[in-house]
PDB file of N, CA and C in Angstrom:
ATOM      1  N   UNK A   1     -25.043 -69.656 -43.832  1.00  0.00           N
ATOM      2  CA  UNK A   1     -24.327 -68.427 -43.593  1.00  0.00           C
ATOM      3  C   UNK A   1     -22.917 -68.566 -44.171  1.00  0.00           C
ATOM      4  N   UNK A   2     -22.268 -67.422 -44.636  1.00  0.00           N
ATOM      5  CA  UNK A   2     -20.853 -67.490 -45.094  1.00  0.00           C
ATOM      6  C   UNK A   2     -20.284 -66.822 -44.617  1.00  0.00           C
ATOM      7  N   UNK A   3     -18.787 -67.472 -43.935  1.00  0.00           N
ATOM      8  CA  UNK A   3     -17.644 -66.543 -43.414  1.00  0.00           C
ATOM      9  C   UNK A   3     -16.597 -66.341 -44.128  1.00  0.00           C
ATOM     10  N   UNK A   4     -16.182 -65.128 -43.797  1.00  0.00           N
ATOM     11  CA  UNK A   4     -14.547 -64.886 -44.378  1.00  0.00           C
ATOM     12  C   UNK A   4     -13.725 -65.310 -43.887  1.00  0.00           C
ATOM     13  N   UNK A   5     -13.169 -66.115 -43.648  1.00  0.00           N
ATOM     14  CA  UNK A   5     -11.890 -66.470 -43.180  1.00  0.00           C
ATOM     15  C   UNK A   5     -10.200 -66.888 -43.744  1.00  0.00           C
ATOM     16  N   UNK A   6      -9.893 -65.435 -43.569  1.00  0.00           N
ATOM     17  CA  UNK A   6      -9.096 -65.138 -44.128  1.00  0.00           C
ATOM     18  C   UNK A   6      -8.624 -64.561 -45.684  1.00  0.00           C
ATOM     19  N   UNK A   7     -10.170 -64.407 -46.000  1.00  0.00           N
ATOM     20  CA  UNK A   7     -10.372 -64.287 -47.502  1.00  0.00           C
ATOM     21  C   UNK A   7     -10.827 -65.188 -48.490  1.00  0.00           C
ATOM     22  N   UNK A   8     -10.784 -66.305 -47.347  1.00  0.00           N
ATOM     23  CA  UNK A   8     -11.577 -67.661 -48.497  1.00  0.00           C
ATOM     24  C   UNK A   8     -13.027 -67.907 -47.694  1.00  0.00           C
ATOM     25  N   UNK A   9     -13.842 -67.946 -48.725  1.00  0.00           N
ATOM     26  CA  UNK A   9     -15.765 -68.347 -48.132  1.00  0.00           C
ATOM     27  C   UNK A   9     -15.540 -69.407 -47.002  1.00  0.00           C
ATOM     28  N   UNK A  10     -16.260 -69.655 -46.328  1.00  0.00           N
ATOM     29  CA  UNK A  10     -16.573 -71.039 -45.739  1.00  0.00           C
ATOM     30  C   UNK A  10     -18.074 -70.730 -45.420  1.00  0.00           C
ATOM     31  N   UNK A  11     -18.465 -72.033 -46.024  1.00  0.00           N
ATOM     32  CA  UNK A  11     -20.332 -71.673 -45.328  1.00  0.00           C
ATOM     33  C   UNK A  11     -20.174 -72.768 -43.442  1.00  0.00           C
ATOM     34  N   UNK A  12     -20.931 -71.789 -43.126  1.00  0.00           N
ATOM     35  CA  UNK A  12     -21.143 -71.919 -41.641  1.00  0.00           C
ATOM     36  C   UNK A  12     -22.486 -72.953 -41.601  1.00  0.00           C
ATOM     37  N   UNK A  13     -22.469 -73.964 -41.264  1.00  0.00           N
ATOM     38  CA  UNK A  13     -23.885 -74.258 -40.788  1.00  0.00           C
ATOM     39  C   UNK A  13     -24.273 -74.696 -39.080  1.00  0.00           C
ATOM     40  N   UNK A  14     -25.299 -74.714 -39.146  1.00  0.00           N
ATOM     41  CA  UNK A  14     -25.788 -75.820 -37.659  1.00  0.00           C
ATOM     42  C   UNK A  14     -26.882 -76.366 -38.345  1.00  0.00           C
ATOM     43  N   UNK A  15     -26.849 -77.516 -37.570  1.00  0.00           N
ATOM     44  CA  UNK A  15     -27.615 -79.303 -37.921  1.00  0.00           C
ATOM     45  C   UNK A  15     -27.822 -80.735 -36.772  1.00  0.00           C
ATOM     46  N   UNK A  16     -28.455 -81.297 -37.776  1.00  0.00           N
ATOM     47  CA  UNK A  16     -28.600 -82.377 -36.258  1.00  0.00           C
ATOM     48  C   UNK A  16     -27.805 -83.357 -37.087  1.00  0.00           C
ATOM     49  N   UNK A  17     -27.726 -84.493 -35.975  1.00  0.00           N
ATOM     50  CA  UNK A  17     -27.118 -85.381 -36.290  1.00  0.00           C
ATOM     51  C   UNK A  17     -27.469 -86.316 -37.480  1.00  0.00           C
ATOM     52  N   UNK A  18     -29.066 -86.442 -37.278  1.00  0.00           N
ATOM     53  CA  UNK A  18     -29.891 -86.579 -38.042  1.00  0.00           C
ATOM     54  C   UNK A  18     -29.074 -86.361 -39.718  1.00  0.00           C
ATOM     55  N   UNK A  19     -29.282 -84.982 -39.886  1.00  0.00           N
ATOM     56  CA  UNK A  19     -29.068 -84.447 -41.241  1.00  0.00           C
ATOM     57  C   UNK A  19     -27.358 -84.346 -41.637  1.00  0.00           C
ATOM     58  N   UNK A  20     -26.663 -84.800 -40.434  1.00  0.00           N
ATOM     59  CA  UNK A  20     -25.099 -84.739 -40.672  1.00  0.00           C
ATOM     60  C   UNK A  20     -24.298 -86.245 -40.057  1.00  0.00           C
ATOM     61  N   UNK A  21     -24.121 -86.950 -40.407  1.00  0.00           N
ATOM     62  CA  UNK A  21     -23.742 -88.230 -39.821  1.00  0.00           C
ATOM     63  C   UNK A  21     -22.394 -87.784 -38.949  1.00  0.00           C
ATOM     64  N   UNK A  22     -21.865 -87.068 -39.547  1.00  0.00           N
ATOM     65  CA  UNK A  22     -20.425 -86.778 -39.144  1.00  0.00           C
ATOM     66  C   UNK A  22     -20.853 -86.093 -37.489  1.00  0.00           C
ATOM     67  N   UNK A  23     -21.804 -85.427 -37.185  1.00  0.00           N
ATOM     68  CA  UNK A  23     -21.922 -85.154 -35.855  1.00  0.00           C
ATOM     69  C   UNK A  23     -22.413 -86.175 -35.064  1.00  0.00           C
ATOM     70  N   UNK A  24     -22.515 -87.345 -35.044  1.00  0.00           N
ATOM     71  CA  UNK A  24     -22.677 -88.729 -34.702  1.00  0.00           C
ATOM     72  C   UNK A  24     -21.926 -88.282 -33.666  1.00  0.00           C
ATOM     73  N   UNK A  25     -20.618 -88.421 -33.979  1.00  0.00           N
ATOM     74  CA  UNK A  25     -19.299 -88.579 -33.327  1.00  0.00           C
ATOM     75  C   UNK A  25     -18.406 -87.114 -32.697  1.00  0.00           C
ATOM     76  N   UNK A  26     -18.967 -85.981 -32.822  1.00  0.00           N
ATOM     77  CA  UNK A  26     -18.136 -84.523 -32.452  1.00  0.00           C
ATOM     78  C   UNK A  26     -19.533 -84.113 -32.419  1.00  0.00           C
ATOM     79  N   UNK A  27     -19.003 -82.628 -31.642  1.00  0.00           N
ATOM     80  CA  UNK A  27     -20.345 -81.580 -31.999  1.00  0.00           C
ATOM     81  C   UNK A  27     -19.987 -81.047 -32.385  1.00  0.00           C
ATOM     82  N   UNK A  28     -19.279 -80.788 -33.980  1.00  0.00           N
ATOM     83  CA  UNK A  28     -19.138 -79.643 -34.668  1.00  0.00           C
ATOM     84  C   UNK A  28     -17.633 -80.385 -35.211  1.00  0.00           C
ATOM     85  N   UNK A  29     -17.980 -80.076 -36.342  1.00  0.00           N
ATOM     86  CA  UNK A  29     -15.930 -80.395 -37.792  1.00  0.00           C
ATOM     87  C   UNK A  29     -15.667 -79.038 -38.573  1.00  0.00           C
ATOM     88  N   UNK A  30     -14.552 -79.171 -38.890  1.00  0.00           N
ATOM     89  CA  UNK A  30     -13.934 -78.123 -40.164  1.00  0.00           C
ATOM     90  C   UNK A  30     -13.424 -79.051 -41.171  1.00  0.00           C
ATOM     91  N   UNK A  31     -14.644 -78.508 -42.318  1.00  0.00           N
ATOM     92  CA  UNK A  31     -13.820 -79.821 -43.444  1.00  0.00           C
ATOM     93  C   UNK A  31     -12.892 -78.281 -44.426  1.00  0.00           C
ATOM     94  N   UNK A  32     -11.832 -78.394 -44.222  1.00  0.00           N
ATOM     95  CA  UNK A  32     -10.893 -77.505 -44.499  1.00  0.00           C
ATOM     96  C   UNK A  32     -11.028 -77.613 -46.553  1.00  0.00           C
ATOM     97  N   UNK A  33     -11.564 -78.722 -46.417  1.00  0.00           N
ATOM     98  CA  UNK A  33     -11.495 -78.834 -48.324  1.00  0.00           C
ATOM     99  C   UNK A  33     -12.284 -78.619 -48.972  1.00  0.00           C
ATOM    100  N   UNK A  34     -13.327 -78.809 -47.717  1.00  0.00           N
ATOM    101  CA  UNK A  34     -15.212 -78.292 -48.529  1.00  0.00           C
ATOM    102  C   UNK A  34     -15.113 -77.074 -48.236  1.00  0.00           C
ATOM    103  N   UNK A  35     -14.577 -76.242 -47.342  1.00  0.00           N
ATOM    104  CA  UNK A  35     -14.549 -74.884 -46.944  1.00  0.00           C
ATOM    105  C   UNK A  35     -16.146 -74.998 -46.232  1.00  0.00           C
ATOM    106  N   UNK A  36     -15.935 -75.942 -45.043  1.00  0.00           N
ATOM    107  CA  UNK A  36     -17.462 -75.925 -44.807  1.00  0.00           C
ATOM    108  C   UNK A  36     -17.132 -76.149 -43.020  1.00  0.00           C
ATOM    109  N   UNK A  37     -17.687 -75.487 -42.248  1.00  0.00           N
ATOM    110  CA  UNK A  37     -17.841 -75.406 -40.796  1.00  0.00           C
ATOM    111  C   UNK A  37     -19.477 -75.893 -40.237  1.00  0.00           C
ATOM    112  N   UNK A  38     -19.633 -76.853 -39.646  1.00  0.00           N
ATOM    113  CA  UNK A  38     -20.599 -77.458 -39.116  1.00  0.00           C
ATOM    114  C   UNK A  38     -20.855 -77.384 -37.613  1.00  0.00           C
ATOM    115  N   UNK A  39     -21.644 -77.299 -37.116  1.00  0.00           N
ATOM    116  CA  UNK A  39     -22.242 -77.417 -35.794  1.00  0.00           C
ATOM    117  C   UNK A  39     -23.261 -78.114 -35.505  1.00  0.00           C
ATOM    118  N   UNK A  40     -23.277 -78.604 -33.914  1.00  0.00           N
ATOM    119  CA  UNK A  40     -24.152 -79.271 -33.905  1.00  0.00           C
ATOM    120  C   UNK A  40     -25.567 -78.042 -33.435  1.00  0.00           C
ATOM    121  N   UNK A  41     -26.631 -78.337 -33.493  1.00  0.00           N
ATOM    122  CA  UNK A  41     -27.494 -77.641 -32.760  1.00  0.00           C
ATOM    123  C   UNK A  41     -28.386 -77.741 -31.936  1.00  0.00           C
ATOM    124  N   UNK A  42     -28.469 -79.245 -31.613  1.00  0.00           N
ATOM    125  CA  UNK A  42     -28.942 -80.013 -30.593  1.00  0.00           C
ATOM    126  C   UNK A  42     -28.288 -81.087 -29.631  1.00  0.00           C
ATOM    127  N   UNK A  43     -28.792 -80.755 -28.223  1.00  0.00           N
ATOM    128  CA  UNK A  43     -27.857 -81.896 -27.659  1.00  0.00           C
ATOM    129  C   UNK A  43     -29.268 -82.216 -26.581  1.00  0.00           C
ATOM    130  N   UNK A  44     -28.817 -83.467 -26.489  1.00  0.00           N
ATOM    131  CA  UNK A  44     -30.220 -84.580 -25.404  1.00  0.00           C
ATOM    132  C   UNK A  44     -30.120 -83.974 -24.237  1.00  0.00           C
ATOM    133  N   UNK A  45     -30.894 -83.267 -23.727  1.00  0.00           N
ATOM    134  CA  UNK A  45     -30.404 -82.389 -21.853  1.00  0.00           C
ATOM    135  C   UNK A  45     -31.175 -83.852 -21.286  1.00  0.00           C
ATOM    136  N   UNK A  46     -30.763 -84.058 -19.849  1.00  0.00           N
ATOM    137  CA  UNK A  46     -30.682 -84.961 -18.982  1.00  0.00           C
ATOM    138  C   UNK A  46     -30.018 -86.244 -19.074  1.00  0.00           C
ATOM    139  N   UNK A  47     -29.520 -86.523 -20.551  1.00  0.00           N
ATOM    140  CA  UNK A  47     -28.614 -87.740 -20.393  1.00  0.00           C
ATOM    141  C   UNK A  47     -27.354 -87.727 -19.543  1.00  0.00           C
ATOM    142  N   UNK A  48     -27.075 -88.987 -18.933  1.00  0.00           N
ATOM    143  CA  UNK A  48     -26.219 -89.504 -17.641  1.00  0.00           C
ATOM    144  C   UNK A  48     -25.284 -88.454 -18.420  1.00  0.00           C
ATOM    145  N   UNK A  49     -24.530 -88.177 -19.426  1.00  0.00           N
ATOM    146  CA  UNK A  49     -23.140 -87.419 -19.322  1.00  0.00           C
ATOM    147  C   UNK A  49     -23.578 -86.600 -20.005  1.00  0.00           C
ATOM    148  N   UNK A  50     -24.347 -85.431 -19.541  1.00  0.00           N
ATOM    149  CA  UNK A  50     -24.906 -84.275 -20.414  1.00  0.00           C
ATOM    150  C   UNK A  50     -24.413 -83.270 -19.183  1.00  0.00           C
ATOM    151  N   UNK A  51     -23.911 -82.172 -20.432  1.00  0.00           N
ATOM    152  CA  UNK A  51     -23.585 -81.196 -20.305  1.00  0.00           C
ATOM    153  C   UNK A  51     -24.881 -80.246 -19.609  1.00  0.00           C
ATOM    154  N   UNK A  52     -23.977 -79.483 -18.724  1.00  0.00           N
ATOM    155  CA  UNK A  52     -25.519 -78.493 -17.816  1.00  0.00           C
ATOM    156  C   UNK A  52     -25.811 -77.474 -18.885  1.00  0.00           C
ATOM    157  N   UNK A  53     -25.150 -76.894 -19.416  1.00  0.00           N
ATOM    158  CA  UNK A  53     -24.758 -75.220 -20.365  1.00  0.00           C
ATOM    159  C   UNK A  53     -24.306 -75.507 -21.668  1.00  0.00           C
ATOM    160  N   UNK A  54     -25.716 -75.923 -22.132  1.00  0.00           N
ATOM    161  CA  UNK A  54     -25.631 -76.694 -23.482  1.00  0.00           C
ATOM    162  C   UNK A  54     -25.382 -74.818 -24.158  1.00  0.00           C
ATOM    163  N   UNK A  55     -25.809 -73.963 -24.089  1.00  0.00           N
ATOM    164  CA  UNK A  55     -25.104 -72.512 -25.218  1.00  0.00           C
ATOM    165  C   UNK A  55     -23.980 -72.391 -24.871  1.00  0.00           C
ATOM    166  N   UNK A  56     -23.043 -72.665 -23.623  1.00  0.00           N
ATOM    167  CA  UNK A  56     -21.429 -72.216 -23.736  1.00  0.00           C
ATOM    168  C   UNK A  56     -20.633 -73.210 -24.243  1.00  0.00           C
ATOM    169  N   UNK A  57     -21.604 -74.565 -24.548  1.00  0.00           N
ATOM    170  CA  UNK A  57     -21.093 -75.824 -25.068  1.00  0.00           C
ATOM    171  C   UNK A  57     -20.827 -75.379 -26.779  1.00  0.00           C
ATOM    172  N   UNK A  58     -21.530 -74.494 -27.162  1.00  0.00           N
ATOM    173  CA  UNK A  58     -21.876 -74.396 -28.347  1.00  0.00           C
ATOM    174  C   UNK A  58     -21.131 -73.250 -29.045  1.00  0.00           C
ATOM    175  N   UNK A  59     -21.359 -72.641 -27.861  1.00  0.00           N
ATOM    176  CA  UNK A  59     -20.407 -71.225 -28.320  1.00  0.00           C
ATOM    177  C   UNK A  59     -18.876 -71.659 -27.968  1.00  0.00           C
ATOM    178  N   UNK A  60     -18.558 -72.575 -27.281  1.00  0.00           N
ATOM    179  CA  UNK A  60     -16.955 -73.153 -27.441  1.00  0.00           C
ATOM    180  C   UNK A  60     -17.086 -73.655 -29.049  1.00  0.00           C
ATOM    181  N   UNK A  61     -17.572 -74.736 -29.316  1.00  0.00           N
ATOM    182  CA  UNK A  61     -17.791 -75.517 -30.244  1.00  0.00           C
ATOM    183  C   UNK A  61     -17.673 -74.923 -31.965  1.00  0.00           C
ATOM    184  N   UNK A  62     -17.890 -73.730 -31.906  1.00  0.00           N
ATOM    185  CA  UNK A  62     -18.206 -72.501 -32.930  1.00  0.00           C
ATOM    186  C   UNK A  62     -16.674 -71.606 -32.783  1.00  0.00           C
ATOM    187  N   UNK A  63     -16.379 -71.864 -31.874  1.00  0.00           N
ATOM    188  CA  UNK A  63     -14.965 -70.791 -31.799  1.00  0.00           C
ATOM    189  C   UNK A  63     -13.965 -72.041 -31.849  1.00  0.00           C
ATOM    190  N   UNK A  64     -14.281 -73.056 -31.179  1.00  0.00           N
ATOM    191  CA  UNK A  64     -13.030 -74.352 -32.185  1.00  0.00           C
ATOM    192  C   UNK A  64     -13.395 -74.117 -33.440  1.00  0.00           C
ATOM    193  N   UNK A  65     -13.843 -74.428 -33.963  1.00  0.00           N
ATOM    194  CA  UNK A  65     -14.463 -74.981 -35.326  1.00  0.00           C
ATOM    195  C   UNK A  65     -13.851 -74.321 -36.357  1.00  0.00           C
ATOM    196  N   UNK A  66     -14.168 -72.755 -36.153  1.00  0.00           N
ATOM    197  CA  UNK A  66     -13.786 -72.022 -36.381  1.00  0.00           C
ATOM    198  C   UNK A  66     -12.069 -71.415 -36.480  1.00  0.00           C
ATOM    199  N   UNK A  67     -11.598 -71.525 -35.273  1.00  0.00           N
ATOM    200  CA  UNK A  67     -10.004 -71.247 -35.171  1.00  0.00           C
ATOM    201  C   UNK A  67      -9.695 -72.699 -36.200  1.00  0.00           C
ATOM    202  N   UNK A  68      -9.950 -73.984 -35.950  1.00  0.00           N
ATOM    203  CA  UNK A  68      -9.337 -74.921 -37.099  1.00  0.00           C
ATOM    204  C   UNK A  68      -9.376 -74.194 -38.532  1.00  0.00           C
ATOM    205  N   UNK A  69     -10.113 -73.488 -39.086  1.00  0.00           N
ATOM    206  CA  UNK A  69     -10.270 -73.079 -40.257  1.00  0.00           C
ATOM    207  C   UNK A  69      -9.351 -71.915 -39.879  1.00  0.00           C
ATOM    208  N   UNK A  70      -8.849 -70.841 -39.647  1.00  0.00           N
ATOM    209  CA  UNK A  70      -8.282 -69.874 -39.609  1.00  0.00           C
ATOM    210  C   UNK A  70      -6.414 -70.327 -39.743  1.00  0.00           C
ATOM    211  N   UNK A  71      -6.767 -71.604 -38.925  1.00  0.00           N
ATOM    212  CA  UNK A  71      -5.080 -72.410 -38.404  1.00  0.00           C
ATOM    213  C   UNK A  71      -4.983 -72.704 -40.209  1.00  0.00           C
ATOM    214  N   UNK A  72      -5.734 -73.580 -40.953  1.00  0.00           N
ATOM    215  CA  UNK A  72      -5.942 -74.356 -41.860  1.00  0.00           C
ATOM    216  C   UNK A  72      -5.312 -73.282 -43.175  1.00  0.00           C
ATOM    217  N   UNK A  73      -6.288 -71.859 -43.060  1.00  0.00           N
ATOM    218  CA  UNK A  73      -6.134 -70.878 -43.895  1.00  0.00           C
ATOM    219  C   UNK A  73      -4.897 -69.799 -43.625  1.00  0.00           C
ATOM    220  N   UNK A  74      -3.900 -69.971 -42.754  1.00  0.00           N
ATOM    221  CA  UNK A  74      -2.894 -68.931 -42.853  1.00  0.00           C
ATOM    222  C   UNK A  74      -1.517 -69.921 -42.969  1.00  0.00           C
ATOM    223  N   UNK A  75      -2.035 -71.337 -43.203  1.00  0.00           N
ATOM    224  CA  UNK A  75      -0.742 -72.344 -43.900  1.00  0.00           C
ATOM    225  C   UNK A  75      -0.216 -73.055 -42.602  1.00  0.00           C
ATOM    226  N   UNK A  76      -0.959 -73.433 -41.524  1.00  0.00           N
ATOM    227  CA  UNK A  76      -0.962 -73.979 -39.967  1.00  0.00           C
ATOM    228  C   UNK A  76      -1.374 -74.970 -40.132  1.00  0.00           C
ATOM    229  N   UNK A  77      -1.162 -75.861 -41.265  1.00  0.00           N
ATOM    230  CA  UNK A  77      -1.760 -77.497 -41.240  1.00  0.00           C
ATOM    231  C   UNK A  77      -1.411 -78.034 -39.780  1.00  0.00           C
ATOM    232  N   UNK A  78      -0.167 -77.527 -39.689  1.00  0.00           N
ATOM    233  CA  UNK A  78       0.247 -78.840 -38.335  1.00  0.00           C
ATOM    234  C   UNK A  78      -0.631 -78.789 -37.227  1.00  0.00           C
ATOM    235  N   UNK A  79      -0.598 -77.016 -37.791  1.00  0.00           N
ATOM    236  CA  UNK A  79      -1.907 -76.439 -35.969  1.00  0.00           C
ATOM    237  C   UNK A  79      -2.845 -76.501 -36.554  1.00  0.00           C
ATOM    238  N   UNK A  80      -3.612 -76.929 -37.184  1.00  0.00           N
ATOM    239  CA  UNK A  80      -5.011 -76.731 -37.842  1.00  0.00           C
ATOM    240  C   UNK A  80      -5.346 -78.011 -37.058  1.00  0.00           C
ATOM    241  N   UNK A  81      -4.544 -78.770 -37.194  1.00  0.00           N
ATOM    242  CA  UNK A  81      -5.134 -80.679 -36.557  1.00  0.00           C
ATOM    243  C   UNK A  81      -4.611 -80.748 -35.215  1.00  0.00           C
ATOM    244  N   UNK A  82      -4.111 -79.802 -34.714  1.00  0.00           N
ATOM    245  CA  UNK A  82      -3.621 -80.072 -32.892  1.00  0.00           C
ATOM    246  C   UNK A  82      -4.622 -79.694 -32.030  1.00  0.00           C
ATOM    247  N   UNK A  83      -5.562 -80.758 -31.855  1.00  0.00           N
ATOM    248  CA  UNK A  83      -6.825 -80.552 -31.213  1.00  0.00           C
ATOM    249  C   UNK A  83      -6.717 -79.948 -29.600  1.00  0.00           C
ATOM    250  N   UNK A  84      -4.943 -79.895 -29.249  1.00  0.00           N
ATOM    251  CA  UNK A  84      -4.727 -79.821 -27.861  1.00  0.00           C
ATOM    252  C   UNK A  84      -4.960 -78.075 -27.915  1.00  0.00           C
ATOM    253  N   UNK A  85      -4.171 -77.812 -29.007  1.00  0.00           N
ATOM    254  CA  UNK A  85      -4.250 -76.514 -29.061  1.00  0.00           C
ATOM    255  C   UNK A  85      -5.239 -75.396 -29.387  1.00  0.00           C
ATOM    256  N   UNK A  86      -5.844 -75.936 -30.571  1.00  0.00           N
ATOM    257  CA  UNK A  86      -7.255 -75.381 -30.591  1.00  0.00           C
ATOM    258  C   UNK A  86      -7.964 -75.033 -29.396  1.00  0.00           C
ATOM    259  N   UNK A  87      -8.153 -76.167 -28.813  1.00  0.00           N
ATOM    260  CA  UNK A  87      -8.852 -76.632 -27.486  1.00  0.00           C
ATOM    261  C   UNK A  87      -8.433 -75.363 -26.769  1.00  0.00           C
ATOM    262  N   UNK A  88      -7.041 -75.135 -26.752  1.00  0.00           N
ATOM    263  CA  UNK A  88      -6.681 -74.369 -25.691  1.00  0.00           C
ATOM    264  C   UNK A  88      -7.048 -72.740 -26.007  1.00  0.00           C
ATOM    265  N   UNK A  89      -7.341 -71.934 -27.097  1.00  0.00           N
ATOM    266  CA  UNK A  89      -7.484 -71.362 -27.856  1.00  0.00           C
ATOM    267  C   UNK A  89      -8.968 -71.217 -27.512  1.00  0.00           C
ATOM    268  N   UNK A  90      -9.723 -71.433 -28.326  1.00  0.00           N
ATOM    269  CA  UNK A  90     -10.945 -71.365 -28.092  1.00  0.00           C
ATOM    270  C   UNK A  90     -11.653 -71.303 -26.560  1.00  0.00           C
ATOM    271  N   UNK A  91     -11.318 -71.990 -25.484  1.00  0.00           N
ATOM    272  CA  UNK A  91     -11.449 -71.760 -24.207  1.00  0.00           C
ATOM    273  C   UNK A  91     -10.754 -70.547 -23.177  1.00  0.00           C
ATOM    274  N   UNK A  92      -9.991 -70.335 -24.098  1.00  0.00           N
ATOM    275  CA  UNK A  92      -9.263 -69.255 -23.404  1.00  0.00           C
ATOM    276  C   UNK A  92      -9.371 -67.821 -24.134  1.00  0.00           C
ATOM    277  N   UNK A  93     -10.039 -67.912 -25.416  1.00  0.00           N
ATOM    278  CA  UNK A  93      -9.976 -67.099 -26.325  1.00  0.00           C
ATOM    279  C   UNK A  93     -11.563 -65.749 -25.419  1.00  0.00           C
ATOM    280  N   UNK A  94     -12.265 -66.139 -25.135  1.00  0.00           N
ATOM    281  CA  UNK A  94     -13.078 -64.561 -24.393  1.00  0.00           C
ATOM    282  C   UNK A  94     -12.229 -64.149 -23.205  1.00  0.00           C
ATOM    283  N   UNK A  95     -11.823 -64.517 -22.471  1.00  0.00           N
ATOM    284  CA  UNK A  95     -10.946 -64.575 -21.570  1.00  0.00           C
ATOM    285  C   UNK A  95      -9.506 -63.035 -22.246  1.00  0.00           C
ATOM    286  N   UNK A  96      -8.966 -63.499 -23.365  1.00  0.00           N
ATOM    287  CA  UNK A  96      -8.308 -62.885 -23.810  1.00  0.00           C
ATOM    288  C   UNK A  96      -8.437 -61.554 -24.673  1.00  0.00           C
ATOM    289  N   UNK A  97      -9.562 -61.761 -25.198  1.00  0.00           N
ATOM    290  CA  UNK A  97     -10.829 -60.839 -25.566  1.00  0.00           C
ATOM    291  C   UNK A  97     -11.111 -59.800 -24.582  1.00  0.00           C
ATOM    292  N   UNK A  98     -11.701 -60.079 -23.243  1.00  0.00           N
ATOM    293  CA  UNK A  98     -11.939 -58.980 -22.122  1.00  0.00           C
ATOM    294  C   UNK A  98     -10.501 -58.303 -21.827  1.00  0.00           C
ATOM    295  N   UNK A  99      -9.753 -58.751 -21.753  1.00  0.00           N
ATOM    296  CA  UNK A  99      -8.027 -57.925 -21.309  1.00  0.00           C
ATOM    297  C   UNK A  99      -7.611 -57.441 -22.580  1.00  0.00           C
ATOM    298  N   UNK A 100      -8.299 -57.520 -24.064  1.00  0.00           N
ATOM    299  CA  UNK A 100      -7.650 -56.722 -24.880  1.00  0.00           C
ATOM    300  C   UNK A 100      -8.584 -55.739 -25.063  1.00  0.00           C
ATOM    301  N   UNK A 101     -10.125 -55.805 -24.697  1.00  0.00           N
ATOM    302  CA  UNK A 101     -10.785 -54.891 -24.737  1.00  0.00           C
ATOM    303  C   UNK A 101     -10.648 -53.607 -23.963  1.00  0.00           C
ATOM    304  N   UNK A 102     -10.281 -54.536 -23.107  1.00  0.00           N
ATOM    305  CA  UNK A 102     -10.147 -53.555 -21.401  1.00  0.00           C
ATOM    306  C   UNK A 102      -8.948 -52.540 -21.357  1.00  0.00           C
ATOM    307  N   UNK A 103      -7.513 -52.978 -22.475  1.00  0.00           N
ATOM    308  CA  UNK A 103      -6.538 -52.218 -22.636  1.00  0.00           C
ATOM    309  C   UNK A 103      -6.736 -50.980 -23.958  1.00  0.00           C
ATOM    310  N   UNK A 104      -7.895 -51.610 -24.540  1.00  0.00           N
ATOM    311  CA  UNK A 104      -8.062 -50.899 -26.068  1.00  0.00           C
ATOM    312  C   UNK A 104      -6.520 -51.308 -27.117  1.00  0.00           C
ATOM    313  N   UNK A 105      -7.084 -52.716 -26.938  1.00  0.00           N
ATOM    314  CA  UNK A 105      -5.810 -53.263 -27.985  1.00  0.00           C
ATOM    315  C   UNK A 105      -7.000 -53.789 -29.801  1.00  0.00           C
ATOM    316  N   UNK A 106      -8.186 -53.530 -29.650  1.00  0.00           N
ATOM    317  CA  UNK A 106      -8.787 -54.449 -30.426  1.00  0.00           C
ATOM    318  C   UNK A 106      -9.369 -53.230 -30.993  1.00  0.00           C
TER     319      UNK A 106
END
């Protein structure tokens, strides 16, 4: 799949770990140079530190991923790599969504 972001392509994918080594270690990167957004699309349900709500795991995971590329593409290197902030962004981002809907700001 391909997104616009900001006017530059990025292909979107989801994958296993299997087929992406790099999700070894994250569930989901922004390689800001490949113009390429990855996800994971599988996760092990019942392992000792497994997540209960493996789709809101995912749908966070897709809206980080994502805001890094947006930070990356409007000249936000510094915020493109502040994982505190992203973090904070993406979790808070439907949240902020319903109160702009709700005012008719969007």
């Amino acid at each position: 799949m391909k997104l616009d972001i900001l006017g530059t392509v990025y292909d979107y994918q989801e994958t296993t770990e299997k087929e992406d080594t790099r999700l070894c270690e994250a569930d989901g990167y922004c390689d800001s140079y490949a113009k390429k957004i990855v996800v994971k699309n599988e996760y092990i349900e019942n392992a000792p530190d497994s997540i209960q709500d493996f789709d809101e795991l995912k749908r966070n995971v897709k809206r980080h991923e994502c805001i890094h590329s947006f930070m990356f593409e409007s000249g936000n290197r510094e915020w493109a790599e502040d994982e505190k902030l992203i973090d904070w962004i993406a979790w808070q981002f439907p949240k902020m969504l319903k109160v702009f809907n709700e005012i008719e700001a969007i």
